[in-house]
N, C-alpha and C. Protein backbone atom coordinates (compact mmCIF):
# COMPACT_ATOMS: atom_id res chain seq x y z
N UNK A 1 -27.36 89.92 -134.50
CA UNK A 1 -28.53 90.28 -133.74
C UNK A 1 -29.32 89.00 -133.46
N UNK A 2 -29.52 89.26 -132.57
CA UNK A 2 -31.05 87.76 -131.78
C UNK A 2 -31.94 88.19 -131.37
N UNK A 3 -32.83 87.77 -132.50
CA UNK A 3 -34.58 88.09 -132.03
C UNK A 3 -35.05 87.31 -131.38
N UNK A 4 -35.85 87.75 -130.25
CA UNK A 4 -36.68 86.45 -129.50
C UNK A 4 -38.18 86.93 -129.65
N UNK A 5 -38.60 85.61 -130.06
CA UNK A 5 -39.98 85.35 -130.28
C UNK A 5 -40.85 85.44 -128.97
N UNK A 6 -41.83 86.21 -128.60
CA UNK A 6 -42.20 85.97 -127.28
C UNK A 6 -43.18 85.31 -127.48
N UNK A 7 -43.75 85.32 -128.49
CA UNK A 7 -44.91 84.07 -128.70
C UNK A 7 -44.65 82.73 -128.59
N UNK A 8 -43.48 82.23 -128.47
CA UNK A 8 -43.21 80.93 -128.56
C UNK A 8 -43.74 80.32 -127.64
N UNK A 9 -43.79 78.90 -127.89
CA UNK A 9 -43.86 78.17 -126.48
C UNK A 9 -43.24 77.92 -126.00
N UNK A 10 -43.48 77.25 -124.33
CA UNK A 10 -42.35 76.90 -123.26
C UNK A 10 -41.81 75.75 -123.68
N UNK A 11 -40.81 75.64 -123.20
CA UNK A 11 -39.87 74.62 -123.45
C UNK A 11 -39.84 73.32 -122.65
N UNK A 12 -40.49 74.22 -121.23
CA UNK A 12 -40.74 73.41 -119.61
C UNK A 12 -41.53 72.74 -119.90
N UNK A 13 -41.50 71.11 -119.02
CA UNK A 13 -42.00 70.15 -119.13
C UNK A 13 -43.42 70.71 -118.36
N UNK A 14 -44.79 70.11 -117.99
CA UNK A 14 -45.63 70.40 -117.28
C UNK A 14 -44.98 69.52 -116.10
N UNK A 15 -45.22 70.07 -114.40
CA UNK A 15 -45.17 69.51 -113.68
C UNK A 15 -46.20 68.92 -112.86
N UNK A 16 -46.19 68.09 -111.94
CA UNK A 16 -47.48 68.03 -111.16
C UNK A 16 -47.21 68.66 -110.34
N UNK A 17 -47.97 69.07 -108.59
CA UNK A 17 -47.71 69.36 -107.71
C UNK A 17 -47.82 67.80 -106.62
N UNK A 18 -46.93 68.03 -105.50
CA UNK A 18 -47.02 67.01 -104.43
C UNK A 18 -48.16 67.04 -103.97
N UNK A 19 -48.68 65.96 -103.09
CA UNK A 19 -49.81 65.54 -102.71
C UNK A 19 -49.79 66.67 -101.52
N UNK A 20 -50.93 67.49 -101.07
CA UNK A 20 -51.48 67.66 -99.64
C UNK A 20 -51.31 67.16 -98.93
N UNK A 21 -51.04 67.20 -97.67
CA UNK A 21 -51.13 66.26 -96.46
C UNK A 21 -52.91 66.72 -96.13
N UNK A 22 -53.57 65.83 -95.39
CA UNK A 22 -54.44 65.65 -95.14
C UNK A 22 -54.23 67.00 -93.92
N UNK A 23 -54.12 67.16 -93.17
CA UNK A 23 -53.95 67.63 -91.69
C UNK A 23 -52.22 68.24 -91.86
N UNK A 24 -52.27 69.41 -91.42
CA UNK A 24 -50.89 70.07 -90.69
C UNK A 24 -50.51 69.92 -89.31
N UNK A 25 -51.65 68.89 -88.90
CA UNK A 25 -51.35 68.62 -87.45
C UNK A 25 -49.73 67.57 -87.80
N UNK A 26 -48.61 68.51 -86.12
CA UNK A 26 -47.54 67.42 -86.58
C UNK A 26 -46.63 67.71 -87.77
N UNK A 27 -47.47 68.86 -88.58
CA UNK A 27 -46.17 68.52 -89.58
C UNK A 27 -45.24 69.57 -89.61
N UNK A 28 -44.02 69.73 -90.01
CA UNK A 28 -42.89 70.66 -89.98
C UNK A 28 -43.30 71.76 -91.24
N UNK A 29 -42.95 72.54 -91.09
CA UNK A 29 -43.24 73.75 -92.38
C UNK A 29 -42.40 74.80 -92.49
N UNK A 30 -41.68 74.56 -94.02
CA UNK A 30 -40.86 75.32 -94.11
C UNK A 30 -41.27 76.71 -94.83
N UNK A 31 -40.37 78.03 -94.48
CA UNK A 31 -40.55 79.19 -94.67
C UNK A 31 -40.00 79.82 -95.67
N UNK A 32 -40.05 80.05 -96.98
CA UNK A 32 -38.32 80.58 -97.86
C UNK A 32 -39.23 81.94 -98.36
N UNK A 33 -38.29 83.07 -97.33
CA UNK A 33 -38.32 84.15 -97.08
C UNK A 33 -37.80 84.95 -98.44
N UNK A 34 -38.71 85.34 -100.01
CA UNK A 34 -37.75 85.55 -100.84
C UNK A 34 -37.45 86.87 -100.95
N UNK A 35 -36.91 87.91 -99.82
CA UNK A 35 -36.22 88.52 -99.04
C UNK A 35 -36.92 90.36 -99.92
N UNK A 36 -37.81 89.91 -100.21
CA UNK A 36 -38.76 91.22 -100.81
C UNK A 36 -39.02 91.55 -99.50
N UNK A 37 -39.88 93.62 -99.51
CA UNK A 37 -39.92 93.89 -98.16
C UNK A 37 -41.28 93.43 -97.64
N UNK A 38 -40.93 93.15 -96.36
CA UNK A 38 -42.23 92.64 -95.81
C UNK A 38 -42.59 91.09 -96.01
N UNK A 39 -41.82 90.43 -97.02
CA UNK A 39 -42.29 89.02 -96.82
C UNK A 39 -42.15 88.53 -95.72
N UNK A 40 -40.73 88.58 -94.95
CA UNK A 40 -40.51 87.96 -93.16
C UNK A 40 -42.01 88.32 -92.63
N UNK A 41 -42.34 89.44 -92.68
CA UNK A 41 -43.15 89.64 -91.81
C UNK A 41 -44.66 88.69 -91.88
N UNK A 42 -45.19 89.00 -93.39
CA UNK A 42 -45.90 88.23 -93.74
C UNK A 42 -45.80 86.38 -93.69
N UNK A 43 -44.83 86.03 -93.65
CA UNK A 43 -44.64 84.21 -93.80
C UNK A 43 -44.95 84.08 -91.58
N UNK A 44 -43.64 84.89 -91.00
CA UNK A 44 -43.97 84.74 -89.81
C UNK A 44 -45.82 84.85 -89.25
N UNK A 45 -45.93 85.71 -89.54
CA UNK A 45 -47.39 85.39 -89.18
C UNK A 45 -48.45 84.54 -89.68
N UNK A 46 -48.14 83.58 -90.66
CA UNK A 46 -48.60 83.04 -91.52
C UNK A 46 -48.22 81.73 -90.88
N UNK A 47 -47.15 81.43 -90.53
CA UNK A 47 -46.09 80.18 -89.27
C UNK A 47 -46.93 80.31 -87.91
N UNK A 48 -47.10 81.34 -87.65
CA UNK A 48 -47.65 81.67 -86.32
C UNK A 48 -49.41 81.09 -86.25
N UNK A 49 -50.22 81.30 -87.30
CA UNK A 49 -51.32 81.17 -87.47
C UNK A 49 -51.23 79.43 -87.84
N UNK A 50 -50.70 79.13 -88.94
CA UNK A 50 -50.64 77.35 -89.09
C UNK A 50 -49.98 76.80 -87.95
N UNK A 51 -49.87 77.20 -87.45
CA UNK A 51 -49.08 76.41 -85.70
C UNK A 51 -50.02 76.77 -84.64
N UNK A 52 -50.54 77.56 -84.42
CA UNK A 52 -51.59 77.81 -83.77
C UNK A 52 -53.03 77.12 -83.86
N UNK A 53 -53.36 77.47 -85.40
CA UNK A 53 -54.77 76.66 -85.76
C UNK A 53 -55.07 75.17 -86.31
N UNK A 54 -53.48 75.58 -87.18
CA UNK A 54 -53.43 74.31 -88.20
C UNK A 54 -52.48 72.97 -87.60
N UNK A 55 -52.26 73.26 -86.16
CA UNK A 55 -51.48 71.97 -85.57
C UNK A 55 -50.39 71.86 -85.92
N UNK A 56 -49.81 72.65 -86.49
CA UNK A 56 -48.32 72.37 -87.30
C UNK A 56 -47.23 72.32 -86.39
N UNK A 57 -46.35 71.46 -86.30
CA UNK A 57 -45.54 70.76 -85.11
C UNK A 57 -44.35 71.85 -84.69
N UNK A 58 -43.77 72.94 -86.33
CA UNK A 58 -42.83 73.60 -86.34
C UNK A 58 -42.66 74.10 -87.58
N UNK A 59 -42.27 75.22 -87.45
CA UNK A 59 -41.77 76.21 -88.39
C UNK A 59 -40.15 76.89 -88.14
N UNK A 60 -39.68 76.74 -89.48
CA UNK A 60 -38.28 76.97 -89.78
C UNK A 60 -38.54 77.96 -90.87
N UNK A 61 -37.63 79.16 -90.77
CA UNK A 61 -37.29 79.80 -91.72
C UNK A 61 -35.89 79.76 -92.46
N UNK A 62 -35.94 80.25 -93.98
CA UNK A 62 -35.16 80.01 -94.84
C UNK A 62 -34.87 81.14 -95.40
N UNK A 63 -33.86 81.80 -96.23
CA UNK A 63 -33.73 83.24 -96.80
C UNK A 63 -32.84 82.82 -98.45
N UNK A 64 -32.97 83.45 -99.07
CA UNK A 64 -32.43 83.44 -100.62
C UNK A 64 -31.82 84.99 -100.66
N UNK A 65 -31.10 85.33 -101.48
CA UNK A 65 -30.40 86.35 -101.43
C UNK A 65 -31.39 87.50 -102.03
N UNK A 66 -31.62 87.09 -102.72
CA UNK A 66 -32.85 88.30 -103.38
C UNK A 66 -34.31 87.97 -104.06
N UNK A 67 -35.10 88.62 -104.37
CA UNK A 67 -35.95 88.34 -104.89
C UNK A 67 -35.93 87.92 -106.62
N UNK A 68 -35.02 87.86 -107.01
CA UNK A 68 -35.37 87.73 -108.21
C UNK A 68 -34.29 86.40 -108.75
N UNK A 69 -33.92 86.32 -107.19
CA UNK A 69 -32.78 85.51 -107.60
C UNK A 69 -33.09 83.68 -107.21
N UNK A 70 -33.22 82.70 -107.40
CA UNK A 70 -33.45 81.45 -107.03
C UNK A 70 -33.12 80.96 -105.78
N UNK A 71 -33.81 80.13 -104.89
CA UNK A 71 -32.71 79.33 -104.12
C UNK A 71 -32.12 78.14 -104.19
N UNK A 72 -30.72 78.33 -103.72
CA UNK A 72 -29.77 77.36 -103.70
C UNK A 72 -30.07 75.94 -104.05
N UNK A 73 -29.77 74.76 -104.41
CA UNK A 73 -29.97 74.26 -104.52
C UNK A 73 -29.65 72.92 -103.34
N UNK A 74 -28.56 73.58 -102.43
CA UNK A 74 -28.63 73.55 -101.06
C UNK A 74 -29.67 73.64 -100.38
N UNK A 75 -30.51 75.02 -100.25
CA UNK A 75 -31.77 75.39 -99.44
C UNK A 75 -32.49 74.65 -99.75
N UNK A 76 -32.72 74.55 -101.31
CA UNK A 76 -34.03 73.42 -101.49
C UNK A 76 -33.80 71.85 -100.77
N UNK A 77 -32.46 71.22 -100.97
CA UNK A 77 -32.39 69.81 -100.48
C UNK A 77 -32.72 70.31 -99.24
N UNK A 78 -32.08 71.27 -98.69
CA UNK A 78 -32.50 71.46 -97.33
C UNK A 78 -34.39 71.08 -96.25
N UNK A 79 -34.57 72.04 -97.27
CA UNK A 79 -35.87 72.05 -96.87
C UNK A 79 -37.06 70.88 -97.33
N UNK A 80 -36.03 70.38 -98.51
CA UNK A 80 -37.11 69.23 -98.50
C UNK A 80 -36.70 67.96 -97.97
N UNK A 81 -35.57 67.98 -97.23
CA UNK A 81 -35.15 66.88 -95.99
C UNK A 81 -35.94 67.13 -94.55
N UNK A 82 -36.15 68.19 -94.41
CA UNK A 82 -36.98 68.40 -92.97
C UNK A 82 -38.72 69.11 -93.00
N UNK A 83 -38.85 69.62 -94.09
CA UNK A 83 -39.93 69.97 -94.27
C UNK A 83 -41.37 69.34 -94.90
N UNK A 84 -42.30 68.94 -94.55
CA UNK A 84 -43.38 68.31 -95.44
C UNK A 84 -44.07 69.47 -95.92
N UNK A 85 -44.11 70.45 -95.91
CA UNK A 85 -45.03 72.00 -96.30
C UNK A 85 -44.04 72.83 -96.63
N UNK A 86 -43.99 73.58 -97.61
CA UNK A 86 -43.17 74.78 -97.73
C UNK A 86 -43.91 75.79 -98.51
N UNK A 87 -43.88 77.10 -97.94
CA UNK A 87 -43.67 78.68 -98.28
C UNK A 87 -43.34 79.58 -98.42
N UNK A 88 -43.37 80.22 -99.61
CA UNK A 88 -42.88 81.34 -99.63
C UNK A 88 -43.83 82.14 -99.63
N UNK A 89 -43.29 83.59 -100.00
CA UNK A 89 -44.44 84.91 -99.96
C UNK A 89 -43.66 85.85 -100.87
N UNK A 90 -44.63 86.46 -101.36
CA UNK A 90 -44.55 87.74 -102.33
C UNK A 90 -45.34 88.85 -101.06
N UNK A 91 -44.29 90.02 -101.18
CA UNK A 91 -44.74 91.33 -100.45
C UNK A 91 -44.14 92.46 -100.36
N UNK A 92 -44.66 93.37 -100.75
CA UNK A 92 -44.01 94.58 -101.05
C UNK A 92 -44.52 95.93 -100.59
């Protein structure tokens, strides 16, 4: 038998987050659709509004197989070769 402690602590390093860009004017922004219902809908309009208000040069969408499941490690190089912004969405 294996007990797991849920009190324990994490194991994960702390990360930082990347810098902000100053302005979304110009910049590319990626979409990773994590294929719950209604997220497409929600990120698209969310692409639609930062391209509209926020100057954002372009929006690309991305999809993962499920919600509970990670993306590729493909998608990620992907998106962080063409993308300076990326989002996802929770929606249900």
């Amino acid at each position: 038998m294996h007990i797991v402690d849920p009190a324990s602590s994490s194991a994960a390093a702390a990360k930082t987050l990347a810098p902000r860009p100053a302005s979304l004017q110009g910049v590319t922004i990626a979409l990773l659709d994590n294929s719950k219902p209604n997220a497409s809908v929600l990120l698209e309009r969310v692409g639609e509004l930062l391209t509209a208000r926020g100057g954002a040069r372009a929006v690309r969408v991305w999809g993962k197989p499920g919600s509970s499941i990670g993306a590729s490690v493909a998608v990620l190089e992907e998106i962080a070769a063409v993308a300076r912004v990326a989002l996802t969405a929770s929606a249900d």
